[in-house]
Protein backbone atom coordinates (compact mmCIF):
# COMPACT_ATOMS: atom_id res chain seq x y z
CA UNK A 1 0.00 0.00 0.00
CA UNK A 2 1.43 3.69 -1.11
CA UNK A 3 2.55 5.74 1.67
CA UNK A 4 -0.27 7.97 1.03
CA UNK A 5 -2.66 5.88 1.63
CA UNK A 6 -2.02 4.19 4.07
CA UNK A 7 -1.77 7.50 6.11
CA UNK A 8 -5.55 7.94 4.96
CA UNK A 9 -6.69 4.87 6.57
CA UNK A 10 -4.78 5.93 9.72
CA UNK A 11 -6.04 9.20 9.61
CA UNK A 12 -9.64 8.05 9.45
CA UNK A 13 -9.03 5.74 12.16
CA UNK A 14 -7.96 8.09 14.37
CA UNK A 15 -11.31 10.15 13.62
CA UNK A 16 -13.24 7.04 14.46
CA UNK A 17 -11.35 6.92 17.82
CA UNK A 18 -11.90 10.68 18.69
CA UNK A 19 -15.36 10.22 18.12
CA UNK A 20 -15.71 7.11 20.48
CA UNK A 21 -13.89 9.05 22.84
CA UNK A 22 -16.42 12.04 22.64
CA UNK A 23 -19.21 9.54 22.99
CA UNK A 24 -17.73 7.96 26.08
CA UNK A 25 -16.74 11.70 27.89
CA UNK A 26 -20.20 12.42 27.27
CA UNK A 27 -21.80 9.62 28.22
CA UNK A 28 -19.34 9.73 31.77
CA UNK A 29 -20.77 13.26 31.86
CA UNK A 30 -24.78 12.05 31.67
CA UNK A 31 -23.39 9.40 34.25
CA UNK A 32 -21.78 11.82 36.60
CA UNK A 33 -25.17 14.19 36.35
CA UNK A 34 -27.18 11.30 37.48
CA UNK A 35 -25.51 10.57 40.22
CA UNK A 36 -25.47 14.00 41.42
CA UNK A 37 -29.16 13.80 40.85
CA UNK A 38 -29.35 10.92 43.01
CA UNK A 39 -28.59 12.67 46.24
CA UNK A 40 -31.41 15.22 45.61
CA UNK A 41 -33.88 12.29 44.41
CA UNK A 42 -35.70 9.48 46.00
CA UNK A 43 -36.85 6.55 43.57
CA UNK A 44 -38.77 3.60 44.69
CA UNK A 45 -41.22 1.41 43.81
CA UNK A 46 -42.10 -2.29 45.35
CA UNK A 47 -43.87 -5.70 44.92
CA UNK A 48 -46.00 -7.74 47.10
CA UNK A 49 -47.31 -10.86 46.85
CA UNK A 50 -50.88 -11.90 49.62
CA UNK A 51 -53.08 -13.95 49.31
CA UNK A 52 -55.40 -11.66 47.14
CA UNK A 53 -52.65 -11.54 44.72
CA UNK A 54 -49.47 -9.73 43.83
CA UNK A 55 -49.58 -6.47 43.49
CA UNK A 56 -46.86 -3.73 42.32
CA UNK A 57 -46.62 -0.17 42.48
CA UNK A 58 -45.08 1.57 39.67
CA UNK A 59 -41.50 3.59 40.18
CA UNK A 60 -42.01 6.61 41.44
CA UNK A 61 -39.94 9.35 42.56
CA UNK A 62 -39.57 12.74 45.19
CA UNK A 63 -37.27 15.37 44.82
CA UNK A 64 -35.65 15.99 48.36
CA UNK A 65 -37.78 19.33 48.49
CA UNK A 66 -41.09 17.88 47.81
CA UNK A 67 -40.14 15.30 51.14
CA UNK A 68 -39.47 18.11 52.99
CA UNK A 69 -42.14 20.12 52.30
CA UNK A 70 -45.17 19.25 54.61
CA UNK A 71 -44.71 21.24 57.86
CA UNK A 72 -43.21 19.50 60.78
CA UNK A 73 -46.60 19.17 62.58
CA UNK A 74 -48.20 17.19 59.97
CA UNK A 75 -44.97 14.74 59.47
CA UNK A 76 -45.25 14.55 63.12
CA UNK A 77 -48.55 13.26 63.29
CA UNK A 78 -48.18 10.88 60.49
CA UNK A 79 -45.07 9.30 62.39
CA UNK A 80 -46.92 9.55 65.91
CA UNK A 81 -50.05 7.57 64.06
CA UNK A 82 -47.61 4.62 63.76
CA UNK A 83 -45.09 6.07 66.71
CA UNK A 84 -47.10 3.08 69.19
CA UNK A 85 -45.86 -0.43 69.88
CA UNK A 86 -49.29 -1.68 70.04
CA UNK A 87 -50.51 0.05 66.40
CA UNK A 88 -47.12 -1.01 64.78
CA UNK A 89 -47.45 -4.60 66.31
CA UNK A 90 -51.39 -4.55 64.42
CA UNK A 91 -49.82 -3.02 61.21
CA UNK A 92 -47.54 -5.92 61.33
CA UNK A 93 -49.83 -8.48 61.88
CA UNK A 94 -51.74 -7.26 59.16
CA UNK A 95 -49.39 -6.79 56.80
CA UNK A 96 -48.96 -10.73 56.72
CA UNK A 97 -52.73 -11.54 56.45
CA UNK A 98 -56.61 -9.88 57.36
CA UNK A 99 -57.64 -10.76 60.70
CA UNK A 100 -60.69 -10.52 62.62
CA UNK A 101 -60.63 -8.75 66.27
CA UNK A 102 -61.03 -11.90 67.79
CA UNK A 103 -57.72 -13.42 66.21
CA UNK A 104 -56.14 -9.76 66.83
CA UNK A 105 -56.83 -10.06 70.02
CA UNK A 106 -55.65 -13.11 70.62
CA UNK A 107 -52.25 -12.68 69.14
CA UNK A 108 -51.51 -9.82 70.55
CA UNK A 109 -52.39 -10.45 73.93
CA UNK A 110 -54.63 -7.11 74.56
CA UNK A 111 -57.30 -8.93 76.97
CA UNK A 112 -59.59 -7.08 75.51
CA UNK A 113 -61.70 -6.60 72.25
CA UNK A 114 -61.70 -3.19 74.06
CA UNK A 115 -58.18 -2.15 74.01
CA UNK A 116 -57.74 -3.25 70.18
CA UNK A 117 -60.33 -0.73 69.38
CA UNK A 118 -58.90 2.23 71.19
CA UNK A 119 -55.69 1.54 69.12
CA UNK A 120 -57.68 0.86 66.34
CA UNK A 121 -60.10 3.69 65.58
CA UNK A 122 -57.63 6.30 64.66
CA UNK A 123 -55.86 3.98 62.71
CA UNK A 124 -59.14 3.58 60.69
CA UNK A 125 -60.27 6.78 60.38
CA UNK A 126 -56.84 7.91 58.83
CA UNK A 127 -57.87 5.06 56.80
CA UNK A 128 -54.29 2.76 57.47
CA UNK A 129 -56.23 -0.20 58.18
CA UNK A 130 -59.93 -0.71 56.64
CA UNK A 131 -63.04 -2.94 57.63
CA UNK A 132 -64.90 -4.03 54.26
CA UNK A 133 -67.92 -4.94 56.32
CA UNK A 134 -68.77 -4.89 60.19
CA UNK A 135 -67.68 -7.26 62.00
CA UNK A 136 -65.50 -8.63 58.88
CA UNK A 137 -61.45 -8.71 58.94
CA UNK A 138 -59.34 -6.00 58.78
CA UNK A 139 -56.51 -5.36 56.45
CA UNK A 140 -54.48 -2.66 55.77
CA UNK A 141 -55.38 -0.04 52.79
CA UNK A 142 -53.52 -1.58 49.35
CA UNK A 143 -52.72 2.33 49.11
CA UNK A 144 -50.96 2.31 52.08
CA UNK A 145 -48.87 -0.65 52.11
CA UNK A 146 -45.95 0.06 50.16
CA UNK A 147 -45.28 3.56 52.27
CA UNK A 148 -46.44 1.37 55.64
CA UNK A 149 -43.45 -0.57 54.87
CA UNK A 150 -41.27 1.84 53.25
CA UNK A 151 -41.37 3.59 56.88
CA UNK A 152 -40.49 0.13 58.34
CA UNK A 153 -37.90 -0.22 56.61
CA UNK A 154 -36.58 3.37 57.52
CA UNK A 155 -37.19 2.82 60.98
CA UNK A 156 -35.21 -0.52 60.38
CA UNK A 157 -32.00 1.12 59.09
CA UNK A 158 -32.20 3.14 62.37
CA UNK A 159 -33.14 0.58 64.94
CA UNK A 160 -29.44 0.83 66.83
CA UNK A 161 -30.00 4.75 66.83
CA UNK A 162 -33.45 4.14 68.35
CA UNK A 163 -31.82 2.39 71.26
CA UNK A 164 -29.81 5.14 71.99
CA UNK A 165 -32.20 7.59 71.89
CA UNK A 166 -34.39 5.89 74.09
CA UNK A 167 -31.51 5.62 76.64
CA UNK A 168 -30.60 9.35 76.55
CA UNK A 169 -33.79 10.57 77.53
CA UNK A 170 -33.70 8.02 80.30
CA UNK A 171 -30.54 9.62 81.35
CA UNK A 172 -32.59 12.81 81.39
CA UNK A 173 -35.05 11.66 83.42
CA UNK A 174 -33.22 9.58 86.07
CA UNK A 175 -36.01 10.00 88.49
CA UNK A 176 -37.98 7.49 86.69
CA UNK A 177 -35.68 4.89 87.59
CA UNK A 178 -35.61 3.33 91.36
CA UNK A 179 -32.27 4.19 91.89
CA UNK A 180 -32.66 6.40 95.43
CA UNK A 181 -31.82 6.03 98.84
CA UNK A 182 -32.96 8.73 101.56
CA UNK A 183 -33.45 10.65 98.30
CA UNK A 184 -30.36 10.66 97.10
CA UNK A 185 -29.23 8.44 93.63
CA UNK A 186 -27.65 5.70 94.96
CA UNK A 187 -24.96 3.56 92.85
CA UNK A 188 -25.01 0.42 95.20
CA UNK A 189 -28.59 0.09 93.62
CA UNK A 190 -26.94 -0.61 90.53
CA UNK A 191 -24.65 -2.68 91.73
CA UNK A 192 -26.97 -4.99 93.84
CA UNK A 193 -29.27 -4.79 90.65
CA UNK A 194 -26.94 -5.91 88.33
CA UNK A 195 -25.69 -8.83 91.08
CA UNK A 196 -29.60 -10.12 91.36
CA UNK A 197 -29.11 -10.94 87.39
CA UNK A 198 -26.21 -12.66 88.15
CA UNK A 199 -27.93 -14.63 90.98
CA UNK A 200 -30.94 -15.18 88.37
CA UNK A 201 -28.27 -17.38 86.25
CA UNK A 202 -28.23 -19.14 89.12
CA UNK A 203 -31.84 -19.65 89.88
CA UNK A 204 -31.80 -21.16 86.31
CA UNK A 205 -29.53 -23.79 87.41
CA UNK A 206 -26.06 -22.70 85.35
CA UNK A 207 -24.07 -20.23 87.69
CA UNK A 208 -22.55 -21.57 91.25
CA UNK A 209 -20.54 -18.85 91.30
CA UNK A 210 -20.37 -14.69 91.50
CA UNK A 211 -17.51 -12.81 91.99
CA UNK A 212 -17.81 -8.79 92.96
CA UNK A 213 -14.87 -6.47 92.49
CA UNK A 214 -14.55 -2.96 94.05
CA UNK A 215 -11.70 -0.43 91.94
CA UNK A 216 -9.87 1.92 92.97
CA UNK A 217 -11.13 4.52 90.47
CA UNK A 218 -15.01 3.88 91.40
CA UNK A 219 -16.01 1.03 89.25
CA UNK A 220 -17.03 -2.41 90.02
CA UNK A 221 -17.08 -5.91 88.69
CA UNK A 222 -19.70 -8.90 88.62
CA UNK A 223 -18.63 -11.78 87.25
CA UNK A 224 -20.56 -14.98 87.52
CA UNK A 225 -19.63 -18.58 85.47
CA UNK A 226 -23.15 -18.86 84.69
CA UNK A 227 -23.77 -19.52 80.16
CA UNK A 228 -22.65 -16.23 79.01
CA UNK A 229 -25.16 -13.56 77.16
CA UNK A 230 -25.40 -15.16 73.47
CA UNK A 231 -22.93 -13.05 71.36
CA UNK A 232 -24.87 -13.93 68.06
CA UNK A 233 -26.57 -12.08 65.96
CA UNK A 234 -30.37 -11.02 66.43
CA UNK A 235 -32.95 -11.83 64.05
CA UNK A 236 -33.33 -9.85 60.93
CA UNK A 237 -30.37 -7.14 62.33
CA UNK A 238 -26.57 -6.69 62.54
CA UNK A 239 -27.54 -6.46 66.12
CA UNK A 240 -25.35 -8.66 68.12
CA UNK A 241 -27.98 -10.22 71.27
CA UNK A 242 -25.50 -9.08 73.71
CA UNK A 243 -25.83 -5.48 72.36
CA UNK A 244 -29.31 -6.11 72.45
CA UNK A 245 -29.61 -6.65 76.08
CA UNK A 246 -26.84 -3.92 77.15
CA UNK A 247 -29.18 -1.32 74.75
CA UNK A 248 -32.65 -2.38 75.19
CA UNK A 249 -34.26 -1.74 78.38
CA UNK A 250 -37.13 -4.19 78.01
CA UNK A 251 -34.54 -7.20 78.32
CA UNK A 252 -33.16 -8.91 80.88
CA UNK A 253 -30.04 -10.20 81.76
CA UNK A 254 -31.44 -13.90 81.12
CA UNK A 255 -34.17 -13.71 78.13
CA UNK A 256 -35.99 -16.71 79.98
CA UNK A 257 -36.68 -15.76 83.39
CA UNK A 258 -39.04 -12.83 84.53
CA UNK A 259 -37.20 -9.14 85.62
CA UNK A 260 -39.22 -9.16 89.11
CA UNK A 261 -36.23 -9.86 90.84
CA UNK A 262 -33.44 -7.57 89.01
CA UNK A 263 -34.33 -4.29 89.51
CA UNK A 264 -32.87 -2.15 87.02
CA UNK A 265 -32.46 -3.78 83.51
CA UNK A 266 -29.01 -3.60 82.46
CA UNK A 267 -29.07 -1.32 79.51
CA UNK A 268 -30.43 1.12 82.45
CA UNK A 269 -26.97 0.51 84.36
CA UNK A 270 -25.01 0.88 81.19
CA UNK A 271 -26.73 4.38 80.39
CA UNK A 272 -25.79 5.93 83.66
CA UNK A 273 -22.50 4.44 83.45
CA UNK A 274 -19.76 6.70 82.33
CA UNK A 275 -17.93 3.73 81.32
CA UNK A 276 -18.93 -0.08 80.98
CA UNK A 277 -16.94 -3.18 79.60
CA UNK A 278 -18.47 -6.87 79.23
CA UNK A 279 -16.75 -9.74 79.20
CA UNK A 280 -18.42 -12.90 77.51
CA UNK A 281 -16.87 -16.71 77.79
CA UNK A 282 -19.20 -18.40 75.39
CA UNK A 283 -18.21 -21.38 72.45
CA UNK A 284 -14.94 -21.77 73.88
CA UNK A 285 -14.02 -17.95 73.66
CA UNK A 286 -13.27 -14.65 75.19
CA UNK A 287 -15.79 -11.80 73.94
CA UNK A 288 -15.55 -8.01 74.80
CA UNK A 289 -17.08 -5.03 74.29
CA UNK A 290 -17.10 -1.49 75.48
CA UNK A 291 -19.72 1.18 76.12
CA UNK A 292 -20.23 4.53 77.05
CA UNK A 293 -23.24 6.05 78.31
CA UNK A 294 -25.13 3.25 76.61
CA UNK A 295 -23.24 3.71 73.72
CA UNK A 296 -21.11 1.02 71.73
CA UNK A 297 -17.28 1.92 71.70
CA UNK A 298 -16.56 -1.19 69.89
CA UNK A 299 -17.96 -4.25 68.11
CA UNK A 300 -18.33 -7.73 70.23
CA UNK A 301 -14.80 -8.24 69.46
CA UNK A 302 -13.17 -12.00 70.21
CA UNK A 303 -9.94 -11.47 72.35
CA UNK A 304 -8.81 -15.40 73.40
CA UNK A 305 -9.88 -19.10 73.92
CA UNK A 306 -11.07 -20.50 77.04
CA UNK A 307 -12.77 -23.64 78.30
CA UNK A 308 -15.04 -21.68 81.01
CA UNK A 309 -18.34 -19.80 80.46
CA UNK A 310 -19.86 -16.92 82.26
CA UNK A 311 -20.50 -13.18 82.02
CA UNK A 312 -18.15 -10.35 83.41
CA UNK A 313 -19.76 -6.54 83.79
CA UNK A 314 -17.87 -3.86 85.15
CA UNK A 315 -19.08 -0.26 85.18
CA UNK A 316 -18.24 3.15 86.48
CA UNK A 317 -21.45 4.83 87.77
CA UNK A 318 -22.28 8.72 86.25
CA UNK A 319 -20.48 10.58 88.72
CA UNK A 320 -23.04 13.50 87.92
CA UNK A 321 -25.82 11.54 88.99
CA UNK A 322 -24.27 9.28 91.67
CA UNK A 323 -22.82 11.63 94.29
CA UNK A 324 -21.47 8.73 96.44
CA UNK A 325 -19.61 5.98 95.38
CA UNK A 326 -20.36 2.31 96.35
CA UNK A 327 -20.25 1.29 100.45
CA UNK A 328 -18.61 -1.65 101.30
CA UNK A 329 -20.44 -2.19 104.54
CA UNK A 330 -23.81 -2.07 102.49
CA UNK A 331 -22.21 -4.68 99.98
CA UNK A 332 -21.14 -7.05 102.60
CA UNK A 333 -24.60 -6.91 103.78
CA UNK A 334 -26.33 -8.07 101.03
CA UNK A 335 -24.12 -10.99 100.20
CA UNK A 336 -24.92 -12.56 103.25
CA UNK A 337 -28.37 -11.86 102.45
CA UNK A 338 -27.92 -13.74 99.60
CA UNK A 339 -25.99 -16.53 101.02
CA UNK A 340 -28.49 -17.21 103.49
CA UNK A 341 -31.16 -17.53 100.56
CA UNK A 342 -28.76 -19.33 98.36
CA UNK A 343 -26.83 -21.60 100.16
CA UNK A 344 -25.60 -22.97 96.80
CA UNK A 345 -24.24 -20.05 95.41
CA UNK A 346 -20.46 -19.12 96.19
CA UNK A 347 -20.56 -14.87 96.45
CA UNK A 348 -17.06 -13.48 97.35
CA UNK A 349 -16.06 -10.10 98.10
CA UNK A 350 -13.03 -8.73 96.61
């Protein structure tokens, strides 16, 4: 091929590959728009399959401004609507199949048709949930499923925060918690409490054995070779079970025996503790895991191997709330209060 030429065919090459190149800048460009777009856009759209059928909504989208835009009040009472463990534990019911208020009733445990219907009515009227005839099953609106669980699943994304939140205004509100003595807060209350749920490991037939420690900086130890809180996972979260004990303060230290006993719930302790660190020996290994005013430093983190199980809690009371620090005399007491009603049960002093 002549020189000439062949400097054509290169030259026309090349204009092929500028233009590709255009294309692809451009179409990096359209790319790079969308994404911006993204952060000022929310797209969704769902499908559900019940026993009527399966139904889908189409994809729709809200610009950030149009979510913004109802006044607080309003998004308030839409959120306070739902905002009540008995309503969300309906919704939820409902959301898996119609039920009568007989069967409602039932499952939830509300005693009464009585107390379903105060929860119920203003769920109806905002027309959530929906009768089709009187004294038929309810169901909730097919126009208000998919944002019924598009909520949820907000609320789900932000179920560790909830915790937290629900512990700081505990911590503002200390007087709802039976921690005085003489009317002053009392730390020994938390330490006797949180030495009841060690003896409640023993009631359940695995612990012979509690150890108390007293620090020199304030804090104090129980440690009992009882099974260990369960380390796993919970259910449908990323929510280790011992972080859902030390956060939640429904639990109890033992998620099969009543709380009549304990006194405060632990996650109480750990929010009015300025510092608290748990030791787990579960499965042939050492757990830990740090908090602060409620607060997760760190991840249940594995530290060693061991043959022995049990549970180790030590925690250094709010010194803004707890004047006093923890009496001795008092604590010497109420071991042998508790070796005279467990016999069994080693308690040492240290």
């Amino acid at each position: 091929m002549p020189f000439k030429e062949e400097l054509n065919v290169i030259k026309r090459q090349l204009e092929v590959l500028i233009k590709q190149a255009e294309k692809m800048e451009a179409s990096s460009l359209d790319q790079h728009s969308k994404e911006e777009n993204q952060f000022t856009t929310i797209s969704y759209s769902g499908t559900i399959t019940a026993q009527e059928g399966r139904r889908s909504w189409k994809p729709a989208s809200k610009t950030i401004e149009e979510v913004l835009a109802p006044d607080s009040g309003s998004l308030a009472n839409i959120l306070s609507s739902l905002g009540h463990k008995q309503r969300i534990e309906m919704i939820k019911s409902l959301l898996q199949e119609p039920k009568n208020a007989a069967e409602l009733v039932k499952e939830l445990g509300m005693g009464t048709t009585g107390q379903l219907y105060h929860h119920m009515k203003p769920l109806l009227h905002a027309g959530i949930i929906e009768q089709k005839e009187r004294g038929g099953s309810y169901s909730i609106a097919a126009d208000k499923i998919l944002p019924i669980l598009l909520q949820l699943a907000g609320a789900a994304e932000m179920f560790e925060s909830s915790r937290y939140l629900a512990l700081e205004a505990l911590r503002e509100e200390p007087e709802k918690m039976n921690m005085k003595t003489e009317g002053n807060f009392d730390a020994n209350i938390l330490l006797f409490s949180l030495i009841h749920h060690a003896v409640q490991e023993h009631e359940a037939g695995h612990a012979s054995k509690i150890n108390i420690y007293l620090h020199s900086d304030g804090s104090a130890t129980v440690s009992d070779d009882g099974r260990g809180i369960p380390v796993s996972l919970l259910e449908g979260t990323s929510l280790s079970r011992l972080q859902d004990v030390l956060t939640d303060v429904e639990k109890n230290y033992l998620e099969d025996s009543s709380n009549e006993k304990a006194g405060i719930p632990v996650a109480a302790i750990n929010a009015f503790s300025e510092k608290l660190t748990v030791l787990i020996k579960k499965d042939h290994r050492i757990y830990r895991q740090e908090y602060h005013y409620g607060k997760a430093l760190t991840q249940v983190v594995p530290i060693g191997e061991t043959n022995e199980t049990g549970t180790s809690i030590s925690f250094l009371p709010d010194k803004k709330v707890f004047k006093t620090g923890f009496h001795s005399a008092k604590l010497e007491e109420k071991i042998k209060e508790l070796q005279g009603l467990y016999p069994d049960l080693s308690l040492s002093l240290q």
